[in-house]
Protein backbone atom coordinates (compact mmCIF):
# COMPACT_ATOMS: atom_id res chain seq x y z
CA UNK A 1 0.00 0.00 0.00
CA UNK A 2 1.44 3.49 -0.96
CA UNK A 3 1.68 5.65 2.01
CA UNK A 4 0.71 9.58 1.57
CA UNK A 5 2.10 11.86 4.60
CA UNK A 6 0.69 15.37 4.48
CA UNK A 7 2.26 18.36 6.87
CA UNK A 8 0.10 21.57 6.95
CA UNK A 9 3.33 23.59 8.54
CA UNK A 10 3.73 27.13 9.07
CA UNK A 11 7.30 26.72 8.37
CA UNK A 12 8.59 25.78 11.98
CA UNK A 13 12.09 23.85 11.35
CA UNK A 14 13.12 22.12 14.38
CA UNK A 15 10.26 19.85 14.09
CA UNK A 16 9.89 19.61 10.60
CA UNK A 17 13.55 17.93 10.83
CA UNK A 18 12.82 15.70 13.39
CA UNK A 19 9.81 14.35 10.89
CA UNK A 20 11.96 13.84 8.16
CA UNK A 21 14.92 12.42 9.99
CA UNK A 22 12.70 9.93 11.50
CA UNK A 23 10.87 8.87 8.04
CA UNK A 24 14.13 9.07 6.12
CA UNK A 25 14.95 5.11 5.52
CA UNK A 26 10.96 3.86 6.29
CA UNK A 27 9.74 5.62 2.91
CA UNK A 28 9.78 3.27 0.34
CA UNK A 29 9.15 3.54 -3.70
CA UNK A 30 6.01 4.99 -4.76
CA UNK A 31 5.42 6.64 -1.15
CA UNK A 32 5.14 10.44 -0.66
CA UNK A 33 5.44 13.51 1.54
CA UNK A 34 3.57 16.71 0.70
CA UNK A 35 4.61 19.52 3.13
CA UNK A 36 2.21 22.52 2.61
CA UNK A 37 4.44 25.34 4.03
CA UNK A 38 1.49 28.56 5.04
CA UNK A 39 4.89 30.28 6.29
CA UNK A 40 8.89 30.10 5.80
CA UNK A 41 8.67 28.39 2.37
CA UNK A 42 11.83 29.05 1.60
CA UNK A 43 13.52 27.25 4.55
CA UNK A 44 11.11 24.16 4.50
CA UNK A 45 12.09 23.98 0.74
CA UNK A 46 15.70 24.10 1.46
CA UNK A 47 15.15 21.60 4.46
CA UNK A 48 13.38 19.35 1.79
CA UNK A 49 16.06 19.62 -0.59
CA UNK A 50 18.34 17.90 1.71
CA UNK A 51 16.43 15.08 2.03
CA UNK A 52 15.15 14.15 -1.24
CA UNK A 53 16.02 10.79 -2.65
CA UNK A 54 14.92 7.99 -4.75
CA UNK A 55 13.45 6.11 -1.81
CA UNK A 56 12.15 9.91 -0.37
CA UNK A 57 9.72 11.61 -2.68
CA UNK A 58 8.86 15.41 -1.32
CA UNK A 59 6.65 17.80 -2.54
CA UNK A 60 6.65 20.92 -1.33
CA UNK A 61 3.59 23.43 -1.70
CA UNK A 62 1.45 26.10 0.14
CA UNK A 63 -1.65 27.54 0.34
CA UNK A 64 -3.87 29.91 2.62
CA UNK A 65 -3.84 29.81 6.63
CA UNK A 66 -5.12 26.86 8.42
CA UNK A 67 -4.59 23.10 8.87
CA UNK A 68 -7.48 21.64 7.38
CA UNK A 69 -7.08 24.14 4.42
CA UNK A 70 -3.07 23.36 4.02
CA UNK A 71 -4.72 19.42 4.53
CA UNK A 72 -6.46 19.02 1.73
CA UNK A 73 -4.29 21.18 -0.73
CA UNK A 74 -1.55 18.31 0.06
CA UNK A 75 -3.79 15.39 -0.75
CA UNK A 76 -4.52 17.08 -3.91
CA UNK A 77 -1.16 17.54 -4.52
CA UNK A 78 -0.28 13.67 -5.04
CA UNK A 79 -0.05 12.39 -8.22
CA UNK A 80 -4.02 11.24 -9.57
CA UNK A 81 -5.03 7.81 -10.24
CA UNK A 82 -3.38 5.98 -6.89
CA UNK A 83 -5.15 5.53 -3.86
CA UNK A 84 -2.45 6.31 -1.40
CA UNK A 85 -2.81 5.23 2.48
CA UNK A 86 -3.19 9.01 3.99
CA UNK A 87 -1.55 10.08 7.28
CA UNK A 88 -1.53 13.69 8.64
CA UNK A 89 1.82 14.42 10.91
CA UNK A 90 2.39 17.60 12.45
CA UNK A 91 5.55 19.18 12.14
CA UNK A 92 6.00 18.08 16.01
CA UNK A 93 5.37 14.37 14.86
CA UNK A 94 7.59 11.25 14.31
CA UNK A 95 7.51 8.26 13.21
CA UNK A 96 9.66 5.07 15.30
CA UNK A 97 11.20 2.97 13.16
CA UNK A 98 9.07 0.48 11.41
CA UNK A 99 5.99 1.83 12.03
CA UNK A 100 5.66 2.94 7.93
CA UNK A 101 6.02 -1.02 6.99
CA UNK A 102 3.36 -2.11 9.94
CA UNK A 103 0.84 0.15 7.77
CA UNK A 104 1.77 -1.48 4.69
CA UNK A 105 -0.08 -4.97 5.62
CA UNK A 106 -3.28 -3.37 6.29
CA UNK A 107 -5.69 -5.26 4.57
CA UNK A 108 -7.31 -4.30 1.54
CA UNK A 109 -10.71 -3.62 2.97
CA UNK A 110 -9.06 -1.21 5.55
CA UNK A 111 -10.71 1.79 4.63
CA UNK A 112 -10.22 4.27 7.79
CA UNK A 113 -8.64 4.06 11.03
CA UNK A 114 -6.53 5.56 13.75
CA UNK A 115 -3.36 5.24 15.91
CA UNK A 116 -1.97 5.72 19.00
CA UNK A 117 -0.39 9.42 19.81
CA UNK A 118 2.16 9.93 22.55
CA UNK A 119 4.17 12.74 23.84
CA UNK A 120 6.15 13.28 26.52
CA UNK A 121 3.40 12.16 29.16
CA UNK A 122 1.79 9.50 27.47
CA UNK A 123 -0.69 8.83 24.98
CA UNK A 124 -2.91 11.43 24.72
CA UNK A 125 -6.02 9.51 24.19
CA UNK A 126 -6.60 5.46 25.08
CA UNK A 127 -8.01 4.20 21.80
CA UNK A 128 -10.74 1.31 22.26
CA UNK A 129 -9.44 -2.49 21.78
CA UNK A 130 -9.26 -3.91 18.38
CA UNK A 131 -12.17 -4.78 16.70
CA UNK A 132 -14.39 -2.45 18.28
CA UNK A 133 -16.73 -0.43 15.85
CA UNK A 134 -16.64 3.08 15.07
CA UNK A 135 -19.39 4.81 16.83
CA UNK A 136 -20.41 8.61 17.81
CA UNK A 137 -18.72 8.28 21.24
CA UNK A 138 -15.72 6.52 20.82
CA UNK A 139 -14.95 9.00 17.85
CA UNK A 140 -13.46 11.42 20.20
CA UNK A 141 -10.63 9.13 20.76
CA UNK A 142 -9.14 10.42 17.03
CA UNK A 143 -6.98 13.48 16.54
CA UNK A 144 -5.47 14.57 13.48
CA UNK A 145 -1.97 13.30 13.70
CA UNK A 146 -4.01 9.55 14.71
CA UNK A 147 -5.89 9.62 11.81
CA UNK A 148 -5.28 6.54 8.79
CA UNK A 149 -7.66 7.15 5.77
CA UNK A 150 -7.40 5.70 2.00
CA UNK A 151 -7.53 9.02 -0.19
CA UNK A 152 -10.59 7.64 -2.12
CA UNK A 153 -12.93 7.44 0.67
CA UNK A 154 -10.95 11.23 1.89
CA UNK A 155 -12.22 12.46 -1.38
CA UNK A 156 -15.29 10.60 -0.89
CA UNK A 157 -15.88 12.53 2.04
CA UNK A 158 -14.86 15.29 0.74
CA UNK A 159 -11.99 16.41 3.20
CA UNK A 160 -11.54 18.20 6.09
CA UNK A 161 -14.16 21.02 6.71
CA UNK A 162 -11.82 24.44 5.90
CA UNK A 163 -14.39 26.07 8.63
CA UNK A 164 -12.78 23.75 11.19
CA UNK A 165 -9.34 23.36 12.90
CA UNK A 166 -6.81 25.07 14.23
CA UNK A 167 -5.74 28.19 12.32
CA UNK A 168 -9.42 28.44 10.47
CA UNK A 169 -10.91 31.55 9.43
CA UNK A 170 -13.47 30.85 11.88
CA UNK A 171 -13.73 30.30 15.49
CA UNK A 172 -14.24 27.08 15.42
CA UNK A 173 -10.37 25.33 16.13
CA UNK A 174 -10.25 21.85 16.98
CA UNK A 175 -12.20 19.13 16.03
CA UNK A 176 -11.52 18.57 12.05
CA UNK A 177 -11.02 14.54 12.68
CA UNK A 178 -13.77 14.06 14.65
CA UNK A 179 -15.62 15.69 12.01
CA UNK A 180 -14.20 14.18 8.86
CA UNK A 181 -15.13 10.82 10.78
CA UNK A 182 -18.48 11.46 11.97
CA UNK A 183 -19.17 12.30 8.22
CA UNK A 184 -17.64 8.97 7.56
CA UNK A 185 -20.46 7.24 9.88
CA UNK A 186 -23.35 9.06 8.39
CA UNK A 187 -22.51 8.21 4.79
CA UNK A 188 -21.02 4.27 5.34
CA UNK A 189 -23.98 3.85 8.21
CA UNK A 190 -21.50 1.38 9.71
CA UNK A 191 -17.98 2.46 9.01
CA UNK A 192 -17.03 -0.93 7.80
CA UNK A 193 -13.33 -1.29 7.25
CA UNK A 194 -12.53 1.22 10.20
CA UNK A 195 -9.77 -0.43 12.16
CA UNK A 196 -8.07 0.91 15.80
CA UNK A 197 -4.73 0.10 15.65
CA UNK A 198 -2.49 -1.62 18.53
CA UNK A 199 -0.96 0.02 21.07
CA UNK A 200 2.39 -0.49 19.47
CA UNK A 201 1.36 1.28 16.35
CA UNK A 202 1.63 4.98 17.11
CA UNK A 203 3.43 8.25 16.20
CA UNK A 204 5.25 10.78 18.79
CA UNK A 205 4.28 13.74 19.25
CA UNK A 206 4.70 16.86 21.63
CA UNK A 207 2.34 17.99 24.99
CA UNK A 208 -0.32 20.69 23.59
CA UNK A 209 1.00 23.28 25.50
CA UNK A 210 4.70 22.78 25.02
CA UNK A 211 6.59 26.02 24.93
CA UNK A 212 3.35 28.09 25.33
CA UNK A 213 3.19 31.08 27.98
CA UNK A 214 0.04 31.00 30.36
CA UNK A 215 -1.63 33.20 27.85
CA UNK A 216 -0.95 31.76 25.02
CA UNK A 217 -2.27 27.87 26.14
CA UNK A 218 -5.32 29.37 27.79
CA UNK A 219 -5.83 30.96 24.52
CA UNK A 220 -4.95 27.64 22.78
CA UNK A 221 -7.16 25.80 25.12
CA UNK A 222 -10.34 27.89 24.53
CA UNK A 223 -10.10 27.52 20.96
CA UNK A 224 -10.05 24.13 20.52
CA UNK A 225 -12.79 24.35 23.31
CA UNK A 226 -14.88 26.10 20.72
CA UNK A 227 -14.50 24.11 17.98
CA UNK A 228 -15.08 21.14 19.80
CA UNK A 229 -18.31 22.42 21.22
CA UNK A 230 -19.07 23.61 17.97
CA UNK A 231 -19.31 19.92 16.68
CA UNK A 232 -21.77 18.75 19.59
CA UNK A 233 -24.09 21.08 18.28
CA UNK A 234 -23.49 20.96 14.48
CA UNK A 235 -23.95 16.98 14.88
CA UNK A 236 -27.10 16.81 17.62
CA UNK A 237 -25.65 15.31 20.58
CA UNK A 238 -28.27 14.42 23.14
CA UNK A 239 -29.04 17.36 25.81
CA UNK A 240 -27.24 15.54 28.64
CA UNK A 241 -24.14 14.63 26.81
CA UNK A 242 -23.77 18.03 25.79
CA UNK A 243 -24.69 19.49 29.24
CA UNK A 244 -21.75 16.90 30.79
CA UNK A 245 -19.35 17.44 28.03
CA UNK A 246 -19.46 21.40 28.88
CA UNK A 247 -19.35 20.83 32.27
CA UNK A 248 -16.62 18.73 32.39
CA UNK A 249 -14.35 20.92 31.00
CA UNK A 250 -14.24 22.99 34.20
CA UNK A 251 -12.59 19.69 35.46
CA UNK A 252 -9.60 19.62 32.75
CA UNK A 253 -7.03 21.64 34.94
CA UNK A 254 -7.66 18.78 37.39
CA UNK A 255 -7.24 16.18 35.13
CA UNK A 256 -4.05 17.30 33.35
CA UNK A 257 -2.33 19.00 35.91
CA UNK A 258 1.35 17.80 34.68
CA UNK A 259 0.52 20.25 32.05
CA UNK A 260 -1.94 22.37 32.75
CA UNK A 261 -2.92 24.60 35.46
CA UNK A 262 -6.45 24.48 37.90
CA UNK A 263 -7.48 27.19 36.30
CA UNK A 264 -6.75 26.58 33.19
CA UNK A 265 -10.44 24.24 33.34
CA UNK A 266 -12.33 27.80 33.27
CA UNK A 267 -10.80 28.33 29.54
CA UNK A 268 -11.86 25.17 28.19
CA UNK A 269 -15.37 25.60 29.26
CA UNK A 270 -15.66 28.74 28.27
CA UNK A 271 -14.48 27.60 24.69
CA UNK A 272 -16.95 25.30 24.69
CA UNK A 273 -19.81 26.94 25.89
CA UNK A 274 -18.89 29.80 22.77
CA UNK A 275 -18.99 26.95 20.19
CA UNK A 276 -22.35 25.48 21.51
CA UNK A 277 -23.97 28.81 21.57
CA UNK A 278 -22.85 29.69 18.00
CA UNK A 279 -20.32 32.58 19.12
CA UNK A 280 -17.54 33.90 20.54
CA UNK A 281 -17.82 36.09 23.42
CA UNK A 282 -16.41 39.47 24.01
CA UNK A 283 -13.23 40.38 21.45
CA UNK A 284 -9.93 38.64 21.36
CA UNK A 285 -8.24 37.00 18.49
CA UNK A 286 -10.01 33.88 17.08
CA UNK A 287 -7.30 31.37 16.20
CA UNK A 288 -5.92 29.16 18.87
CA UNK A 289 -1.88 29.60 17.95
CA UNK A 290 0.26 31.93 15.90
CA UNK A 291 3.65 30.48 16.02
């Protein structure tokens, strides 16, 4: 199966290279990387340069601000007429060694499915056991960086929602894989050929608010809050689950507290609550990060 990596990167180095040096020797022929640089082009095409090979095709490209945008320009990018394996790295995400040829012998009714992320404190959500279906509830478990699709059912889908994600032109980002899945359940009623990978299968990553001021995570916190809350609504969660799902973010200081402060719980609510209701309230800036 060839393997499509997409970056949506605003052109931050450090990481990028870590990516790369990490996937350099586990690409193999007829694989690809598409970075779509929204900043710095000229460094990540330099960066790129270096690492180009038979065995290591990369495209570079850009397009306007925001993830999901930057996203789906990439997949468009590869070459028509193969249906590549999709993954969507950061440019804080790496790949250990062998993971590339454990995706390989995925079946060929593997349509969709999803990995285990870990940073420095773990993995940041505990997917369900194998063999457990895809369902409106356990579809929280994905994140972007988690996320395995085959490009014809991406394109079937349509893509990510450019309204939704971090760095949007909207309010509303987080929440782009949930969405692009929850799509996936209404149209294929029973997501067949969804698979949760093993533990063992997974990409590394970095803590959310790594190298952020207090601000800046609060800030970074409350957006995603609002996109996420955004999605309850936009996709008619029952009244309770959406009552406990805004409630409990008062709680997420508590819960993350090697990251995060007690506080910090009162952001993430009020993110949510703003995406539920439809709005933002009072002024600030609407995306969640700028470096």
């Amino acid at each position: 199966m060839n393997l499509g990596l997409v970056v949506s990167t605003l052109g931050r180095e450090s990481g990028l290279r870590r990516l790369l040096e990490s996937i350099d020797g586990q690409m193999r022929a007829g694989d690809r990387l598409v970075v779509v640089a929204q900043g710095n082009l000229v460094a990540v095409e330099s960066l790129a340069e270096r690492f180009r090979a038979p065995h290591f095709v990369i495209d570079v490209t850009t397009s306007e601000r925001g993830a999901s945008r930057g996203r789906n320009v990439g997949v468009a990018t590869l070459p028509a007429g193969t249906d590549y394996l999709l993954a969507f790295p950061n440019d804080t995400t790496w790949f250990p060694e062998g993971v590339l040829d454990r995706l390989r012998t995925l079946p060929e009714e593997f349509s969709a499915g999803a990995l285990t992320v870990l940073d420095e404190n773990g993995p940041k959500f505990e997917l369900p056991p194998e063999g457990t279906p895809l369902d409106r509830w356990n579809v929280w478990n994905v994140i972007e960086m988690g996320i395995l699709i085959r490009r014809s059912v991406f394109d079937e889908l349509g893509g990510f929602d450019p309204g939704v994600g971090t760095g949007a032109p909207t309010p509303w980002q987080a929440g782009e894989a949930t969405d692009l899945l929850l799509r996936l359940l209404r149209d294929r009623r029973d997501a067949t050929g969804f698979a949760w990978q093993p533990p063992d299968v997974s990409v590394g990553g970095v803590a959310d608010s790594r190298g952020l001021s207090r601000s800046e995570r609060r800030r970074k916190l409350r957006g995603y809050g609002r996109g996420l809350g955004r999605l309850v609504t936009r996709w008619r969660y029952p009244l309770w689950w959406r009552f406990a799902f805004l409630l409990g973010g008062m709680l997420f200081g508590a819960r993350n507290r090697r990251t995060n402060e007690l506080g910090d719980g009162w952001w993430v609510f009020l993110g949510r609550f703003e995406g539920m209701l439809g709005r933002t309230v009072g002024n600030g800036t609407m995306t969640a990060v700028t470096r």
